[in-house]
Protein backbone atom coordinates (compact mmCIF):
# COMPACT_ATOMS: atom_id res chain seq x y z
CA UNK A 1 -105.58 178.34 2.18
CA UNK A 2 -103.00 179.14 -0.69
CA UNK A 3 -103.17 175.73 -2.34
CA UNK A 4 -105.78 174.30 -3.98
CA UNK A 5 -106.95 170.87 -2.75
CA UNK A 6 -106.68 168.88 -6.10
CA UNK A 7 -103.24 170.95 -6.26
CA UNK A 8 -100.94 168.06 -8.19
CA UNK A 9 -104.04 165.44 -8.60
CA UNK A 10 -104.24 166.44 -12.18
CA UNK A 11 -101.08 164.85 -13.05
CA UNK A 12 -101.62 161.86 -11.51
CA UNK A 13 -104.84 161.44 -12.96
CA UNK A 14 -103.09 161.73 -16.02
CA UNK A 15 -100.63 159.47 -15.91
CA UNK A 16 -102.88 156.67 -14.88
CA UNK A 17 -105.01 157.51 -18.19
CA UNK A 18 -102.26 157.21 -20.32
CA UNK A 19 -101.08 154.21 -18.13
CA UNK A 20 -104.49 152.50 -18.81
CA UNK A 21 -105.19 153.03 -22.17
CA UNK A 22 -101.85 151.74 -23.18
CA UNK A 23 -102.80 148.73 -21.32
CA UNK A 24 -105.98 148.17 -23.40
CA UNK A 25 -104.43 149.12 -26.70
CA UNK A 26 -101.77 146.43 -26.12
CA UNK A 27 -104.24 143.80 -25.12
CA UNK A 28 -106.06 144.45 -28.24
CA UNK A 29 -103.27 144.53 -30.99
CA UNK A 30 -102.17 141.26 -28.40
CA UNK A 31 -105.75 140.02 -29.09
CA UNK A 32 -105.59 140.87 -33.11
CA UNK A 33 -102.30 139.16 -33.37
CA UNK A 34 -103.87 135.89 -32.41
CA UNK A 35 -106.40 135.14 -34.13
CA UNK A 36 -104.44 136.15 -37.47
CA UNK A 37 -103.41 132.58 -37.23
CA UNK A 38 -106.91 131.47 -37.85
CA UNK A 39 -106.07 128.64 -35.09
CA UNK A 40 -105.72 129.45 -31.91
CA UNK A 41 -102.77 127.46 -30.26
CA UNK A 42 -105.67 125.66 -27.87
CA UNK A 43 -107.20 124.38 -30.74
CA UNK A 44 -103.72 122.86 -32.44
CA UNK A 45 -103.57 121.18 -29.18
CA UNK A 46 -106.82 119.49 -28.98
CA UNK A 47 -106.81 118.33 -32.76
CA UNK A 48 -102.82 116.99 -32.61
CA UNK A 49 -104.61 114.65 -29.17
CA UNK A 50 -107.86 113.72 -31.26
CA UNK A 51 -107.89 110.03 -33.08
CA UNK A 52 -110.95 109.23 -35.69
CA UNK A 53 -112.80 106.16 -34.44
CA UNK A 54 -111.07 104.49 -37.68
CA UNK A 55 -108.17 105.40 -37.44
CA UNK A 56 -105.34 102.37 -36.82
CA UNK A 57 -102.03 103.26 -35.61
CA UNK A 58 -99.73 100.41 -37.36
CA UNK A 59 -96.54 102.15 -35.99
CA UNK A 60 -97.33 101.13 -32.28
CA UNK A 61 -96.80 98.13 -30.83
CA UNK A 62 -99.95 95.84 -30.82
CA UNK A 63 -101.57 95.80 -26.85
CA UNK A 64 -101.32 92.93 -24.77
């Protein structure tokens, strides 16, 4: 046998290294990013649905 049997692996390997650790870096600067805001867009969400128990809408038309 004139080839070696990981003959050619090595730059495969490589590639899926590099491949992968991109990945990750760009899910954490994605991740850093975010929370910059100090609000995450969830949390906008929720509060812009939420109503105080005292709160009276006079803008809406009175129910029924």
């Amino acid at each position: 046998m004139t080839v070696p049997p990981m003959f050619g692996w090595e730059d495969i390997l490589t590639v899926l290294v590099v491949t992968i650790a991109v990945g990750v870096a760009f899910l954490v600067v994605g991740a850093a990013v975010a929370s910059l805001s100090g609000r995450g867009e969830w949390q906008a969400f929720l509060d812009s649905r939420s109503r105080r128990p005292d709160f009276e809408d006079r803008s809406a038309p009175p129910l029924p």
